[in-house]
Protein backbone atom coordinates (compact mmCIF):
# COMPACT_ATOMS: atom_id res chain seq x y z
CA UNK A 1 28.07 38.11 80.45
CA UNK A 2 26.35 35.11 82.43
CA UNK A 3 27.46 32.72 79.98
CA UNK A 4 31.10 34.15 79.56
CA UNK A 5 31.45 34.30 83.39
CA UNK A 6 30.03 30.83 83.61
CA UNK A 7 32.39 29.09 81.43
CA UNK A 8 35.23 30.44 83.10
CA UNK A 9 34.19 29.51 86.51
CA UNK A 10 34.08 25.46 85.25
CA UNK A 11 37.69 26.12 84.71
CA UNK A 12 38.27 27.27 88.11
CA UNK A 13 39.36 23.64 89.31
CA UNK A 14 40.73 22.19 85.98
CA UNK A 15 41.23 18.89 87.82
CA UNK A 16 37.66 18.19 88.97
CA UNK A 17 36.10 20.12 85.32
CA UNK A 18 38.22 17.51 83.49
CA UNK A 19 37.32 14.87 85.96
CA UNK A 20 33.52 15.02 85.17
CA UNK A 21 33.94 15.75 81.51
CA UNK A 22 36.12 12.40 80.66
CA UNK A 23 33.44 10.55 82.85
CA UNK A 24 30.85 12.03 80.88
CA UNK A 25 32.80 11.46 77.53
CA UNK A 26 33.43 7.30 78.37
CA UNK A 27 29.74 7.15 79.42
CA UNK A 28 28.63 7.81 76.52
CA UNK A 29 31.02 6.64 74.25
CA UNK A 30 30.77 3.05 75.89
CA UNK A 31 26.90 3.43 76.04
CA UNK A 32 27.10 4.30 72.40
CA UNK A 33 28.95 1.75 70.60
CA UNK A 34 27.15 -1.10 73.02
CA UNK A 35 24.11 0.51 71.70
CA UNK A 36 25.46 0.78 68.43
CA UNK A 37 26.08 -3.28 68.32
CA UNK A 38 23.08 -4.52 69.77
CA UNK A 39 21.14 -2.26 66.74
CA UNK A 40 23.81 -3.90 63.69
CA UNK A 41 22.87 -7.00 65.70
CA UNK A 42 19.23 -6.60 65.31
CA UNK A 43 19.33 -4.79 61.79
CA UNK A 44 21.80 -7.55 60.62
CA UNK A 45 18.41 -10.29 61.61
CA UNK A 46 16.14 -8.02 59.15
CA UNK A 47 18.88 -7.66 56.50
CA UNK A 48 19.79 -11.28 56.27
CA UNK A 49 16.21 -12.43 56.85
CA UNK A 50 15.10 -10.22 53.83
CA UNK A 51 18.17 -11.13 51.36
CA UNK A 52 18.25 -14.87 52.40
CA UNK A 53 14.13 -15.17 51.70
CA UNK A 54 10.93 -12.88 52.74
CA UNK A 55 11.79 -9.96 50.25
CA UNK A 56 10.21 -6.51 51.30
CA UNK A 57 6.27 -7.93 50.94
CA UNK A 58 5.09 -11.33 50.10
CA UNK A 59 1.45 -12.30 48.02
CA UNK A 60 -0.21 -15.66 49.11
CA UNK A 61 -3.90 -16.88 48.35
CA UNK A 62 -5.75 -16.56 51.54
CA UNK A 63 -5.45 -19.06 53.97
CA UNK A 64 -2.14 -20.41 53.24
CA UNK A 65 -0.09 -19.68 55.85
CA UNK A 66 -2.75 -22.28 57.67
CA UNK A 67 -2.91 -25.02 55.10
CA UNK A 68 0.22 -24.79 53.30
CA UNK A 69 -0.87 -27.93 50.79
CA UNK A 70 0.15 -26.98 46.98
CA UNK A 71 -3.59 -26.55 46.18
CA UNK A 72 -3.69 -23.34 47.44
CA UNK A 73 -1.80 -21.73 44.79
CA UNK A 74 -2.14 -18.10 43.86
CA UNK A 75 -5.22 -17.87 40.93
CA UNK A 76 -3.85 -16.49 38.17
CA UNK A 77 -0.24 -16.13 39.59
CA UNK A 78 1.37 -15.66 36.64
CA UNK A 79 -0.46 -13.09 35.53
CA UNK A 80 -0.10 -10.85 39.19
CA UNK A 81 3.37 -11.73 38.94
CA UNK A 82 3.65 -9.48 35.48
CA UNK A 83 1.93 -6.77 36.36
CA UNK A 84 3.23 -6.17 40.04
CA UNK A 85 6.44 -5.82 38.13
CA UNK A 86 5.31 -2.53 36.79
CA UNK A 87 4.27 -0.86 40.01
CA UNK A 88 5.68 1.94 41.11
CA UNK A 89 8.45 1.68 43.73
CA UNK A 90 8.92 -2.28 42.76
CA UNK A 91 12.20 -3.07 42.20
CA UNK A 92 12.27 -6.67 41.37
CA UNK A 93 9.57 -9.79 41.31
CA UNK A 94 9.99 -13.54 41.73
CA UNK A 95 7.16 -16.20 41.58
CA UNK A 96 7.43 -19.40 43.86
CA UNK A 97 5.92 -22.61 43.02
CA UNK A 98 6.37 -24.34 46.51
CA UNK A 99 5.58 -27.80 47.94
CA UNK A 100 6.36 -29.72 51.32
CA UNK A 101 8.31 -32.86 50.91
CA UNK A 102 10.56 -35.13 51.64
CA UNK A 103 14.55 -35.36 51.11
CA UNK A 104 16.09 -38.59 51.38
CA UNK A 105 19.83 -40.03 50.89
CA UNK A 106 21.02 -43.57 51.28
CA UNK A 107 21.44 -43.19 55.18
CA UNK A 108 18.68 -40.69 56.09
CA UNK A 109 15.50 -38.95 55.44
CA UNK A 110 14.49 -34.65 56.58
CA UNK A 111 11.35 -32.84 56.00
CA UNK A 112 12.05 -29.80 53.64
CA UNK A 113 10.38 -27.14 51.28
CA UNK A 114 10.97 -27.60 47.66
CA UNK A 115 10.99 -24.28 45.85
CA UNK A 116 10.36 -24.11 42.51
CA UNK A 117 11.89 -21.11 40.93
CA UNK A 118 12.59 -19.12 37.74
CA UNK A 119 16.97 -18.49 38.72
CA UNK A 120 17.14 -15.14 36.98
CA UNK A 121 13.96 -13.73 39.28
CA UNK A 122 14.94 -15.01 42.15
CA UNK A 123 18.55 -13.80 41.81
CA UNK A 124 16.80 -10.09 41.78
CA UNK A 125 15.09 -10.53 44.96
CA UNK A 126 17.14 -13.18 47.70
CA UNK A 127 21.14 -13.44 47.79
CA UNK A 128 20.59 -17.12 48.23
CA UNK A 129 23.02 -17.38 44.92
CA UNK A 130 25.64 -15.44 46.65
CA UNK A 131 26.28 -18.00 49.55
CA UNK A 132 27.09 -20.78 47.27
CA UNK A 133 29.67 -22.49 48.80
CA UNK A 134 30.14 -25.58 46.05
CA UNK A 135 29.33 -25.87 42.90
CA UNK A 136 26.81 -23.60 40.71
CA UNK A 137 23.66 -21.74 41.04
CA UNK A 138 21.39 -23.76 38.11
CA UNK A 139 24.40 -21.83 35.02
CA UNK A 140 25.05 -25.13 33.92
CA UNK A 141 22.98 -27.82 32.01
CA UNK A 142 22.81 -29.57 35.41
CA UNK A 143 21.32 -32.87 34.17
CA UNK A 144 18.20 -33.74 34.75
CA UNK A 145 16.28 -32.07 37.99
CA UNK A 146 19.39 -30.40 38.69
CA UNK A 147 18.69 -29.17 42.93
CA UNK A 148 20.64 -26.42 45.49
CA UNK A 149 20.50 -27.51 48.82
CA UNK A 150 21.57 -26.01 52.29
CA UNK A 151 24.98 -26.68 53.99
CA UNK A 152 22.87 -28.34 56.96
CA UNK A 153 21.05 -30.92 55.17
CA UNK A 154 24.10 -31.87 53.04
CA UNK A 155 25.78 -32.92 56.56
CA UNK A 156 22.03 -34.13 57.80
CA UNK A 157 21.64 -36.80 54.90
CA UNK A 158 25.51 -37.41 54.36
CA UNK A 159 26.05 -35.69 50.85
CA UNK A 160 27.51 -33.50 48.79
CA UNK A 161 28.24 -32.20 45.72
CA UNK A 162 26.94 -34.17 42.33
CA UNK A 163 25.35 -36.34 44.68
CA UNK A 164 21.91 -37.74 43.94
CA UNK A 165 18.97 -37.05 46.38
CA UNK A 166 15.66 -38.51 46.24
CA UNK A 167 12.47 -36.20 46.55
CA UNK A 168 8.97 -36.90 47.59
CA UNK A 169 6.02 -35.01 47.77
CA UNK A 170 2.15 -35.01 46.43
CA UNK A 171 1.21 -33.74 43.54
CA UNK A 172 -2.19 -31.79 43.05
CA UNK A 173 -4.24 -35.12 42.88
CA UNK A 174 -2.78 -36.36 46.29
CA UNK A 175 -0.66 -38.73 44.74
CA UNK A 176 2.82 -39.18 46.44
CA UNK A 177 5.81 -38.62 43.58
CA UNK A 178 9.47 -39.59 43.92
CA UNK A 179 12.00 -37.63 42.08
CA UNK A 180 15.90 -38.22 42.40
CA UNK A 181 17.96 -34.82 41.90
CA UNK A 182 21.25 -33.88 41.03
CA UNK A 183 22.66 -31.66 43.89
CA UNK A 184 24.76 -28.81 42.14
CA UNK A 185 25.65 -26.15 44.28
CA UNK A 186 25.37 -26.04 48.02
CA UNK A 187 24.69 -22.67 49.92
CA UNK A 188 25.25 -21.73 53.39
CA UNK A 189 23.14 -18.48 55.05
CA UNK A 190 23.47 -17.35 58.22
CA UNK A 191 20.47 -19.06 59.79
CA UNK A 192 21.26 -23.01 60.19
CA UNK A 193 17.00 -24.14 60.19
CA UNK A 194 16.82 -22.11 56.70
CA UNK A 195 19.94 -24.47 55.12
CA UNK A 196 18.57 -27.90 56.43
CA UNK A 197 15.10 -27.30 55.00
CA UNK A 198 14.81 -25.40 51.74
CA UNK A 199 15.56 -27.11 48.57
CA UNK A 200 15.68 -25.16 45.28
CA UNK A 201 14.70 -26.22 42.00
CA UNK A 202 14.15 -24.71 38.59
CA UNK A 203 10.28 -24.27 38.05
CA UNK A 204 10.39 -25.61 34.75
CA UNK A 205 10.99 -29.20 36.18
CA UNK A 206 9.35 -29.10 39.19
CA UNK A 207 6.25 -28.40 37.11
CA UNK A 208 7.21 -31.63 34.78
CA UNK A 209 7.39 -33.45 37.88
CA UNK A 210 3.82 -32.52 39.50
CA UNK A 211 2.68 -32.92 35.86
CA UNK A 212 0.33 -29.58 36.34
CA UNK A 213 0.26 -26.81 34.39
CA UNK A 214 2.59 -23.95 35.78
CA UNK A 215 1.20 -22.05 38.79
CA UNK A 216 3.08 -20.16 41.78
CA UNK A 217 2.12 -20.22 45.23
CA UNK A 218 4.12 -17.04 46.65
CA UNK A 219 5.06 -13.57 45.07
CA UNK A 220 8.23 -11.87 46.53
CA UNK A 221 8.47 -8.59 45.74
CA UNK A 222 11.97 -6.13 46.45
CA UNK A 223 11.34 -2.46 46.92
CA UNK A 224 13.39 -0.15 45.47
CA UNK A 225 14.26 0.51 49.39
CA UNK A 226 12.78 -0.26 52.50
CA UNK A 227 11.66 3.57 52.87
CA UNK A 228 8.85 3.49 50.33
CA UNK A 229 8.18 -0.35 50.88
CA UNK A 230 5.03 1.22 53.06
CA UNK A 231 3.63 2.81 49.88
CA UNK A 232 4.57 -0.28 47.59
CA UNK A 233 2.37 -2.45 50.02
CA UNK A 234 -0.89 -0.34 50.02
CA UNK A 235 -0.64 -0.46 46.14
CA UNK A 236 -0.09 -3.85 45.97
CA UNK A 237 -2.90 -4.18 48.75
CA UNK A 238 -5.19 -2.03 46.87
CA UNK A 239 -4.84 -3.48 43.75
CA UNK A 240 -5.51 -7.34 44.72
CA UNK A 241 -7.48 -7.07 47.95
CA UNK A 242 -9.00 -11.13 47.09
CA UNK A 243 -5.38 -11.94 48.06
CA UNK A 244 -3.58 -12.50 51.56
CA UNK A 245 -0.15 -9.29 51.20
CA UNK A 246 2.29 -9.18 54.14
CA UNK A 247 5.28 -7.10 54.77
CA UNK A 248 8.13 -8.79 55.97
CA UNK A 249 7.31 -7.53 59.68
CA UNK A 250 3.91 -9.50 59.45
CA UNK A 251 5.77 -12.80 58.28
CA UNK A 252 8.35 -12.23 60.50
CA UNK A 253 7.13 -10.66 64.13
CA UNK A 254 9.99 -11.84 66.06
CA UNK A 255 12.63 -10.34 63.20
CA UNK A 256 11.01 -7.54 63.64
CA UNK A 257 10.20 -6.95 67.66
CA UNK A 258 13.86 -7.64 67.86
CA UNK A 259 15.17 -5.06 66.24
CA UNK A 260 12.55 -2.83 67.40
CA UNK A 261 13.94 -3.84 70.96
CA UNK A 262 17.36 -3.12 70.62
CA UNK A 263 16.70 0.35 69.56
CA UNK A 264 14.20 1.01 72.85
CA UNK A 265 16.72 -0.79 74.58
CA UNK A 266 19.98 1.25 73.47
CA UNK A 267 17.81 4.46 74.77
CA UNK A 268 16.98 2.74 78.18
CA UNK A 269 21.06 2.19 78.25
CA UNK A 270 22.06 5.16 77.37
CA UNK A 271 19.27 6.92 80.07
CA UNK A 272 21.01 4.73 82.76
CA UNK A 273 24.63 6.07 81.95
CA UNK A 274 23.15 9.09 82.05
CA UNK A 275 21.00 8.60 85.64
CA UNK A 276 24.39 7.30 86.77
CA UNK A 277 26.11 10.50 85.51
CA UNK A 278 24.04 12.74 87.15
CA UNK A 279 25.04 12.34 90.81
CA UNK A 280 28.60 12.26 89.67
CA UNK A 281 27.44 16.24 87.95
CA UNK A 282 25.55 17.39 91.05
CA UNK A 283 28.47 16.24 93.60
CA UNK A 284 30.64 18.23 91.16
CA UNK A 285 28.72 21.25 90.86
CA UNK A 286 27.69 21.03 94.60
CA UNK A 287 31.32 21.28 95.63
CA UNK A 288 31.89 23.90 93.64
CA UNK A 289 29.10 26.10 94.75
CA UNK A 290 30.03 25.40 99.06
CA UNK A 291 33.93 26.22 97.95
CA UNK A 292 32.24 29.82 96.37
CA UNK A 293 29.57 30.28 99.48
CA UNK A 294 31.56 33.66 100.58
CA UNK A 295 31.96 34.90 96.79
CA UNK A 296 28.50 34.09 96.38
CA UNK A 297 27.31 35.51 99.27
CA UNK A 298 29.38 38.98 98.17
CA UNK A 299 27.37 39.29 95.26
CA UNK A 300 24.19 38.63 96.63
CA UNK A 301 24.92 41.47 99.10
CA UNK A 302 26.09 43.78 96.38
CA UNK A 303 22.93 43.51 94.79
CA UNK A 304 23.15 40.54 92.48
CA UNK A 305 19.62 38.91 92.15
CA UNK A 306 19.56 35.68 92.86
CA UNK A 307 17.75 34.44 89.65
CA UNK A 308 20.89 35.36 87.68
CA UNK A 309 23.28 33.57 90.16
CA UNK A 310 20.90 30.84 89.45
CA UNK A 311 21.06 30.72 85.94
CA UNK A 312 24.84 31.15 86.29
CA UNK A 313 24.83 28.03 88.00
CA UNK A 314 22.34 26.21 85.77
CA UNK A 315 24.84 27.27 82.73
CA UNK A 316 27.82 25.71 84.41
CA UNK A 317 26.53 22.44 84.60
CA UNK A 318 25.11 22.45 81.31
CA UNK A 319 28.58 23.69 79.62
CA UNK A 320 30.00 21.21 81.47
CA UNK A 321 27.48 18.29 80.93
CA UNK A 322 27.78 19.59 77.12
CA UNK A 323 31.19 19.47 76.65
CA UNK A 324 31.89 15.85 78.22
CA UNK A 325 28.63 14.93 76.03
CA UNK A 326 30.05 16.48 72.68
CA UNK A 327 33.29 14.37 73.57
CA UNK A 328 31.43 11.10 73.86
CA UNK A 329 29.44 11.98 71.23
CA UNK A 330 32.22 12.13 69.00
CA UNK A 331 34.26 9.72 70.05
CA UNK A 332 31.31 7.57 69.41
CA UNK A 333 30.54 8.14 66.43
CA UNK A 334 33.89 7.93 65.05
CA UNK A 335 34.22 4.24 66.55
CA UNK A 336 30.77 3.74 65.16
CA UNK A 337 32.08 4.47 61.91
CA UNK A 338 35.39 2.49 62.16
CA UNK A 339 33.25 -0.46 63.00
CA UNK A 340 30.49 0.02 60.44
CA UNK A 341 33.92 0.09 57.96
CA UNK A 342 35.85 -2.49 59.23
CA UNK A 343 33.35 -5.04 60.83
CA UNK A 344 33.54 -7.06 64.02
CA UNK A 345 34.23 -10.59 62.86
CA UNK A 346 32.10 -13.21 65.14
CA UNK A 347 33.59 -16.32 62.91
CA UNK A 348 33.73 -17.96 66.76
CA UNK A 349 30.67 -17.74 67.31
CA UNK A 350 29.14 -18.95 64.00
CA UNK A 351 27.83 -21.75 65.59
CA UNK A 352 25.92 -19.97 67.84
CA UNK A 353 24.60 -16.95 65.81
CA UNK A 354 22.81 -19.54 63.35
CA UNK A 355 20.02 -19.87 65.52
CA UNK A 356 19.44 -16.40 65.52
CA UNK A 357 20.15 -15.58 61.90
CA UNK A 358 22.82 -12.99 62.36
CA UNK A 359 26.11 -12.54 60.14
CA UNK A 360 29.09 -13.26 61.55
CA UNK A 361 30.26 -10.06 60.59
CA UNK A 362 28.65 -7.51 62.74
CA UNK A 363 28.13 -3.90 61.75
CA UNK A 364 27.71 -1.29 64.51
CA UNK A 365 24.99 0.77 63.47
CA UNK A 366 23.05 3.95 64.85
CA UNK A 367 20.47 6.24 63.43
CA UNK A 368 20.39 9.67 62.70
CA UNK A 369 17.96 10.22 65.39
CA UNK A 370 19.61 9.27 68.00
CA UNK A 371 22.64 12.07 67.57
CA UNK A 372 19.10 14.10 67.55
CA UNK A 373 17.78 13.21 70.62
CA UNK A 374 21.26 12.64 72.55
CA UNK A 375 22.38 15.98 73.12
CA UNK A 376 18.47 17.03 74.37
CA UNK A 377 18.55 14.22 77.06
CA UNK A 378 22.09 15.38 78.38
CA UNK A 379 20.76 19.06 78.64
CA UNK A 380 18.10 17.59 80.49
CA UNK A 381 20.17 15.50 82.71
CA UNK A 382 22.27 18.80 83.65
CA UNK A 383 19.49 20.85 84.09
CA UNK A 384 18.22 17.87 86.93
CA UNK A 385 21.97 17.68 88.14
CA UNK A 386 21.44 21.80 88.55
CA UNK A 387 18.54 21.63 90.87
CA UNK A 388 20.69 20.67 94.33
CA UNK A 389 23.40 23.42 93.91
CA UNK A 390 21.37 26.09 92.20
CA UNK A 391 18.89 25.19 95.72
CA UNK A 392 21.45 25.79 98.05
CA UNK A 393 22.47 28.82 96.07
CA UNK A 394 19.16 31.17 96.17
CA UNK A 395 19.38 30.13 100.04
CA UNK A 396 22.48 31.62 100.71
CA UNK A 397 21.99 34.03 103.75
CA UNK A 398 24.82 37.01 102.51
CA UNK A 399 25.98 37.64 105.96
CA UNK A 400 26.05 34.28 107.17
CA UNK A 401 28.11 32.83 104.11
CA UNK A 402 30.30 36.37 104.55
CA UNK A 403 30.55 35.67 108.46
CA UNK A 404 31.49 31.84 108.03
CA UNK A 405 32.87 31.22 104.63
């Protein structure tokens, strides 16, 4: 009876109910795709920092993300590499032989990574073969020391494709090597420092060049999905505890405390359109209780207890709070998903979201959780925006709000 008498008393002044509720509704359905952005912003950084390089977990021999000189390869490498294949929850492997160098063109020299790899492993774990935007991905014969470099460094020593680029680095002895290369393909990623200082080349003649017997310096491994990566890394940690394992959050803290920020701050948003909401509710609610002082007042004197005039009140704003919140709610998540579908394209501002690694096509994105916890935060937001009214209410003097009202 409280409930059904309740909702009809919201609809008392359709014009102020209606009012509130498409407040409530744009609140949150501005709140929500902003917050829905900011998160495809910051899960677009892990997703594009995991296809483009780290993989899910990464081995190293301890101590090399200090001294990064090739000597501190992996000890039987090759060997890890195999059986890590076979672990449950591993979806694909790739071994990197890699060495700091030196890439130089007629007009200009850059510091750069050379990374030896094996092309059909590392097409498994990084999408680097995807963003080729000239030539090939090591399909062809290539020449001798056939090389894929970045976009940026292309521009940064003036060449392109089929042109020839001259490599140095040590080898294991010390001695410094020169190599010339072949350049045929050229990739672009999203994140501009990657392009201008990674080069790839096949293992095979990187290890003809050091003139060493084969050996890897970095395991990448892909979980079958980033839910069970957890369990993947304590079996890969349990299994070769003389080794250094990191998850991509370890080798990347800032990837990670970014997008871990833009969820905590999509909740802080979303609790300030709320805050904001809330006086808008209790001015609402409030001028709805003084215009029924007299009614009020007449059933407090025919007996109705004042806890159930209360609650009456508590249910109004709640039904109202709810049904502006379902609205945004909805409309939310149907933008949410338009988005998701569609894309936002940030082509114009390519320039700009290099340096942080982000596609230019953005994905709004929000979890599950959220839809959870929304609805519970705008019950508690009426229930505060009930307090004031329902006050005044349980005051009410019968024959003074009779006598005056």
């Amino acid at each position: 009876m409280i409930l059904s008498l309740a909702w009809k008393n919201i609809w008392r002044n359709k014009k102020r109910s209606l009012i509130i509720i498409v407040a409530t509704a744009l609140g949150l359905w501005g709140s929500l795709l902003s917050g829905a952005i900011w998160m495809g912003w910051g899960e677009s950084m892990v997703d594009t920092a995991i296809n483009r390089d780290l993989a899910h977990i990464q081995i190293h021999k301890p101590g090399y993300a200090q001294n990064k000189e090739i000597i501190n390869y992996i000890p039987d490498g090759f060997r890890i590499l195999e059986e890590t294949k076979n672990l449950p929850g591993v979806k694909a492997v790739s071994g990197r032989t890699l060495v700091e160098g030196m890439a130089a063109s007629p007009t200009s020299t850059f510091g750069v990574k050379i990374v030896g790899i094996v092309p059909a492993q590392a097409k498994t774990v990084t999408d680097i073969y995807k963003r080729l935007i000239e030539g090939e991905y090591f399909t062809g014969s290539g020449g001798r020391n056939p090389v894929v470099i970045g976009r940026k460094l292309a521009d940064r020593l003036g060449l392109k494709l089929h042109s020839k680029i001259v490599l140095s680095f040590q080898d294991l002895d010390g001695s410094l090597n020169y190599a010339a290369g072949k350049i045929v393909g050229i990739y672009k990623t999203e994140s501009g420092l990657f392009d201008q200082s990674n080069v790839f080349m096949r293992q095979a003649d990187l290890f003809r060049l050091l003139n060493t017997k084969p050996l890897i310096h970095e395991i990448a491994i892909r979980a079958e999905s980033a839910r069970i990566m957890p369990q993947v890394y304590a079996a890969v940690k349990a299994n070769y505890p003389q080794l250094a394992v990191h998850t991509w959050k370890e080798l990347a803290p800032e990837v990670a405390y970014t997008s871990t920020a833009m969820e905590a701050f999509t909740y802080i948003f979303i609790g300030i359109i709320l805050f904001a909401l809330l006086f808008g509710i209790t001015n609402t609610m409030l001028m709805a209780v003084i215009e029924r002082f007299r009614e009020l007042g007449v059933l407090i004197a025919v007996g109705m207890k004042k806890g159930r005039i209360f609650s009456m009140i508590l249910l109004e704003t709640i039904l109202l709070s709810i049904t502006g919140g379902v609205a945004g709610i909805v409309i939310g998540g149907l933008s949410i998903a338009y988005f998701a579908h569609t894309g936002i394209d940030l082509s114009l501002l390519a320039s700009s979201l290099e340096t942080f690694g982000v596609s230019t096509t953005l994905r709004p994105f929000l979890p599950l959780d959220m839809y959870i916890a929304l609805p519970i935060m705008i019950v508690i937001t009426a229930s505060l925006s009930a307090i004031l009214p329902a006050w005044k209410v349980v005051h009410i003097q019968p024959s003074e709000a009779i006598r005056m009202y």
